[in-house]
Each structure stands twice: as structure tokens, then as C-alpha cells.
N, C-alpha and C. Protein backbone atom coordinates (compact mmCIF):
# COMPACT_ATOMS: atom_id res chain seq x y z
N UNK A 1 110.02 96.71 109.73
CA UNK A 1 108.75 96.58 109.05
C UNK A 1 108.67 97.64 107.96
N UNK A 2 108.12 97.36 106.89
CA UNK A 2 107.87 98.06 105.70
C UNK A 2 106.36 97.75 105.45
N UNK A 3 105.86 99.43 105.39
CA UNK A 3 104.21 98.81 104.48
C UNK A 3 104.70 100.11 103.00
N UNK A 4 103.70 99.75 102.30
CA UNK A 4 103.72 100.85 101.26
C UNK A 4 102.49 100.35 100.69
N UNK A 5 102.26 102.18 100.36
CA UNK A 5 100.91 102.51 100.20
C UNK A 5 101.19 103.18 98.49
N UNK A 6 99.84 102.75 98.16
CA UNK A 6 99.59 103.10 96.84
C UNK A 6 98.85 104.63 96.86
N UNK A 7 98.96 105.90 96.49
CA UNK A 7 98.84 106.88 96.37
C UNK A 7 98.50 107.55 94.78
N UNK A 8 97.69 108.62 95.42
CA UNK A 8 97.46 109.52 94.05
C UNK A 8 98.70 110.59 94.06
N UNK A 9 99.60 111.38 94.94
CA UNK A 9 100.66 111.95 94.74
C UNK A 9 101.26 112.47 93.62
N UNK A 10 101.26 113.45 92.85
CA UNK A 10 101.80 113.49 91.47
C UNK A 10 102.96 114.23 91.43
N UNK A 11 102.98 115.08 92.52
CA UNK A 11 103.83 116.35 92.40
C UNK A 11 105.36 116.13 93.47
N UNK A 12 106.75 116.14 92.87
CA UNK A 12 107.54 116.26 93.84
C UNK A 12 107.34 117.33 95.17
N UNK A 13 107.35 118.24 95.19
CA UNK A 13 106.53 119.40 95.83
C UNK A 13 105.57 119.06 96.94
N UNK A 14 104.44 118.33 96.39
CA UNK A 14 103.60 118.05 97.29
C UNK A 14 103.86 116.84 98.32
N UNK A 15 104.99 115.52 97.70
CA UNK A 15 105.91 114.65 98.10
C UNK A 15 106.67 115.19 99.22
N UNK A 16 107.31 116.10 98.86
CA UNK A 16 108.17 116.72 99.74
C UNK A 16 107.48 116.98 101.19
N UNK A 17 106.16 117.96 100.98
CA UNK A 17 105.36 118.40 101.98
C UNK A 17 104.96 116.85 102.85
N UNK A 18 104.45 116.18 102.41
CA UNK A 18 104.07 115.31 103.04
C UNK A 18 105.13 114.35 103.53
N UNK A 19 106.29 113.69 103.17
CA UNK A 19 106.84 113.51 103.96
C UNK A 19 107.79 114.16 105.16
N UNK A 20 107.92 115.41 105.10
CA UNK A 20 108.18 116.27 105.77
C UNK A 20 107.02 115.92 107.30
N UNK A 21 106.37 116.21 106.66
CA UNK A 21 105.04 116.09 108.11
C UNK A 21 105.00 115.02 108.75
N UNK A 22 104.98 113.87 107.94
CA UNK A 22 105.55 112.44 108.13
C UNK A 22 106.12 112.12 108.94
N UNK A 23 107.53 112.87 109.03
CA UNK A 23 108.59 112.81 109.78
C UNK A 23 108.68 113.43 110.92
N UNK A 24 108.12 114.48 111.15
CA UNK A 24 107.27 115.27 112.30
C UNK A 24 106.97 114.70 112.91
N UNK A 25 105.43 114.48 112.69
CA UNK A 25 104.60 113.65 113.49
C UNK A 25 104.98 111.83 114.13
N UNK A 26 105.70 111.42 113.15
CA UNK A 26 106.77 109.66 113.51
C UNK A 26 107.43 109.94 113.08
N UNK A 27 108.46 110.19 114.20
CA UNK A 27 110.08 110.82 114.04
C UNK A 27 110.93 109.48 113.82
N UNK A 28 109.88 108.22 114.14
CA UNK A 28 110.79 106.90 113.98
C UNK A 28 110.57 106.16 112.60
N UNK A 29 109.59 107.24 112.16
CA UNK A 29 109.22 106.15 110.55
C UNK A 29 110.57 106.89 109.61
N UNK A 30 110.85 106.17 108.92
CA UNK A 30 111.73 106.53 107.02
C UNK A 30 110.66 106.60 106.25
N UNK A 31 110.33 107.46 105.30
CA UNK A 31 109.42 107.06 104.24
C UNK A 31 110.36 108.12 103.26
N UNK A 32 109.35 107.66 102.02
CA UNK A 32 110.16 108.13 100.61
C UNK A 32 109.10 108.19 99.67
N UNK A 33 108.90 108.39 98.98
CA UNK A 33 107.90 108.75 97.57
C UNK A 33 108.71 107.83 96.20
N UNK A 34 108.08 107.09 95.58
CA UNK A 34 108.39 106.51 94.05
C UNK A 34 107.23 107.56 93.20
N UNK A 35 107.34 108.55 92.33
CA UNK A 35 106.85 108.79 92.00
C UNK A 35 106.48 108.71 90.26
N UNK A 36 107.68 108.22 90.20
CA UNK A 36 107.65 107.48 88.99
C UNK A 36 106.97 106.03 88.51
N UNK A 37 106.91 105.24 89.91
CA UNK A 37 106.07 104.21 89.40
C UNK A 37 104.22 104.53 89.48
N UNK A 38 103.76 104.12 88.53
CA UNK A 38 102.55 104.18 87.92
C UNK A 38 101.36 103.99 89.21
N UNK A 39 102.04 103.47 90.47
CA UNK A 39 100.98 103.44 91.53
C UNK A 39 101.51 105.04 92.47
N UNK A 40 102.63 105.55 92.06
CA UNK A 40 103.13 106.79 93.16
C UNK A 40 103.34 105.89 94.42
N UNK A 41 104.18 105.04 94.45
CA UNK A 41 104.10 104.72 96.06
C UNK A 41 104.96 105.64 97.18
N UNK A 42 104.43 105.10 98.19
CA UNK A 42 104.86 106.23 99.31
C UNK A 42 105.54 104.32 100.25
N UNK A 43 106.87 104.67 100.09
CA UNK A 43 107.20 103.28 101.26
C UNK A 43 107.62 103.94 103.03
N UNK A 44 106.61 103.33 103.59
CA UNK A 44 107.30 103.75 105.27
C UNK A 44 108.18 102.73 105.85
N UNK A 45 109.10 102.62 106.43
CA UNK A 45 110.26 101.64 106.99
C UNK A 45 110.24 101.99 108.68
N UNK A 46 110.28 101.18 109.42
CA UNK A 46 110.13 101.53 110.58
C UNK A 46 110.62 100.04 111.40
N UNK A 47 111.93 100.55 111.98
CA UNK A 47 112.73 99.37 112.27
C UNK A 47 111.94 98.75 114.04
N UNK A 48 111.73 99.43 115.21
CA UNK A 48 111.59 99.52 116.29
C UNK A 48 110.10 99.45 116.67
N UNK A 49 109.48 99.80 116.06
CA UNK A 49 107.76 100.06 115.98
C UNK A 49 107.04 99.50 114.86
N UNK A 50 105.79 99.38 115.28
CA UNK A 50 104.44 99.52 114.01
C UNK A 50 104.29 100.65 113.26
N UNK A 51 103.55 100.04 112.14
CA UNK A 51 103.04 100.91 111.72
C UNK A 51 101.81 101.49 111.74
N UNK A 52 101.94 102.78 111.84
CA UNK A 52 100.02 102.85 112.15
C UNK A 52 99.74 103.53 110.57
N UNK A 53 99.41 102.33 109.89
CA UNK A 53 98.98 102.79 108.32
C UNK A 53 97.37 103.32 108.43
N UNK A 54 96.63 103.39 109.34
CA UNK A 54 95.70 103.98 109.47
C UNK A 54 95.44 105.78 109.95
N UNK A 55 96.95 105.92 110.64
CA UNK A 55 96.92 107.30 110.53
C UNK A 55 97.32 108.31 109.46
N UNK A 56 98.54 107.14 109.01
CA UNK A 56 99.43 107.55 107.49
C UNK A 56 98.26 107.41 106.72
N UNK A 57 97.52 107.54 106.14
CA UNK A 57 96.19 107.10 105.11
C UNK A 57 95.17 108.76 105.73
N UNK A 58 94.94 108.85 106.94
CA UNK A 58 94.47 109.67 107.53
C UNK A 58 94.95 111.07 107.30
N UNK A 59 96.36 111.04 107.68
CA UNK A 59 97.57 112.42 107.59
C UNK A 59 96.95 112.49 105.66
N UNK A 60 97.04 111.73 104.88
CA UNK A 60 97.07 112.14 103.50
C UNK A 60 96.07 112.39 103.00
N UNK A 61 94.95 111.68 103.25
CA UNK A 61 93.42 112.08 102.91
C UNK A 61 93.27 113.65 103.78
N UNK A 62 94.05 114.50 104.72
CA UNK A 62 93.41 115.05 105.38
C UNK A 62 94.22 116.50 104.51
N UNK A 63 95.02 115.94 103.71
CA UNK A 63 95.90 116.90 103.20
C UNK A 63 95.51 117.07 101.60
N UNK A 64 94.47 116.34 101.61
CA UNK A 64 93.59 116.16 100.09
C UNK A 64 94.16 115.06 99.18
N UNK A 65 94.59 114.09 99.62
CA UNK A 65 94.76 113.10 98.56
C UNK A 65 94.71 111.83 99.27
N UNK A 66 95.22 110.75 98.60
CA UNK A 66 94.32 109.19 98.46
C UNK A 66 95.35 108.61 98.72
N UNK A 67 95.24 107.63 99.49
CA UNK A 67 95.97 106.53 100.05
C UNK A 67 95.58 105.67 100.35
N UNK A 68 96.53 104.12 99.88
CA UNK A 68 95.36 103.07 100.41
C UNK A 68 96.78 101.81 100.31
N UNK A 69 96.75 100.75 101.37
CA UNK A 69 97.72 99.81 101.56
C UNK A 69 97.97 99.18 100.36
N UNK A 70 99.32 98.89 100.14
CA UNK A 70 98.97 97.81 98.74
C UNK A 70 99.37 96.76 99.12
N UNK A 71 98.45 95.98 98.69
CA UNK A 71 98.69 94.85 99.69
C UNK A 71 99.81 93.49 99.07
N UNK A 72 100.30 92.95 100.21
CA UNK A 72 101.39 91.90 99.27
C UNK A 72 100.95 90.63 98.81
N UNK A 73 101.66 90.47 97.62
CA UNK A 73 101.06 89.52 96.62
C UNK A 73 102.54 88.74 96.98
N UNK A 74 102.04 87.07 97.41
CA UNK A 74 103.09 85.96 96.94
C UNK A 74 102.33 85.17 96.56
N UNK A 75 104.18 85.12 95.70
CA UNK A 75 103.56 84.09 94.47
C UNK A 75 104.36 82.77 94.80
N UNK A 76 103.64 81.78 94.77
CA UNK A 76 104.53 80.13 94.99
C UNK A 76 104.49 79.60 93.54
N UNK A 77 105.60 78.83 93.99
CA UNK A 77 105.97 78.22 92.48
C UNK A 77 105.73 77.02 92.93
N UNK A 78 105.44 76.56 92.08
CA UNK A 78 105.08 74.65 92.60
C UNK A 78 106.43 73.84 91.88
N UNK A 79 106.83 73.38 92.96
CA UNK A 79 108.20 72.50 92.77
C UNK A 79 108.14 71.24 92.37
């Protein structure tokens, strides 16, 4: 399972910190920082488990910044 969250994140530095803690606290999640794309996403990967995107959202608001699911867009093509 993969969710990714759209973030305010600007700083490698502060990236670092937070997934660090990340990894701490769900020693079974992967996550990573895009900080180059224009939303800063933060992707969590988690092969064995859920995700609890409600604590990940929680852990980051509590660390002073913004997080919020982005949610998936499909697109159908009409055949």
C-alpha cells in the first residue's frame, strides 16, 4: 500500500527530521519526501500493514506543519 500526502515541507533538513521520526515510530512504513514537486509530497509505502494516515497527518501538524491525503484521481478513457 502507498498513500501520499500533500505537504507544506520546504526544507531538506526539516524532511530529514521528519522522516527520521517516521521511521521510529512505524518501523514498517518507507517514506521519502519529493520536495521538488510543487505539492512537497511525502510518499509512505507499507508492504504488510495499513496505513494510519491519520497519525502521519497528526506526527506533522504536531511538528508545525500541514499535511493532508492527496487523493487519487482516475481517469477513464472511453473506448
Amino acid at each position: 500500500m502507498v498513500e501520499v500526502f500533500k505537504t507544506n515541507v520546504r526544507y531538506a533538513d526539516d524532511a530529514i527530521k521528519l522522516i527520521t521520526e517516521l521511521h521510529r515510530l512505524f518501523d514498517h512504513y518507507h517514506a521519502n519526501f519529493d520536495l521538488s514537486d510543487c505539492d512537497r509530497i511525502l510518499r509512505v509505502q507499507c508492504v504488510h500493514h495499513t496505513i494510519d494516515a491519520d497519525a502521519i497527518i497528526a506526527l506533522i501538524q504536531q511538528r508545525g506543519f500541514h499535511a493532508e491525503v492527496l487523493e487519487d484521481i482516475v481517469i477513464h478513457e472511453n473506448s
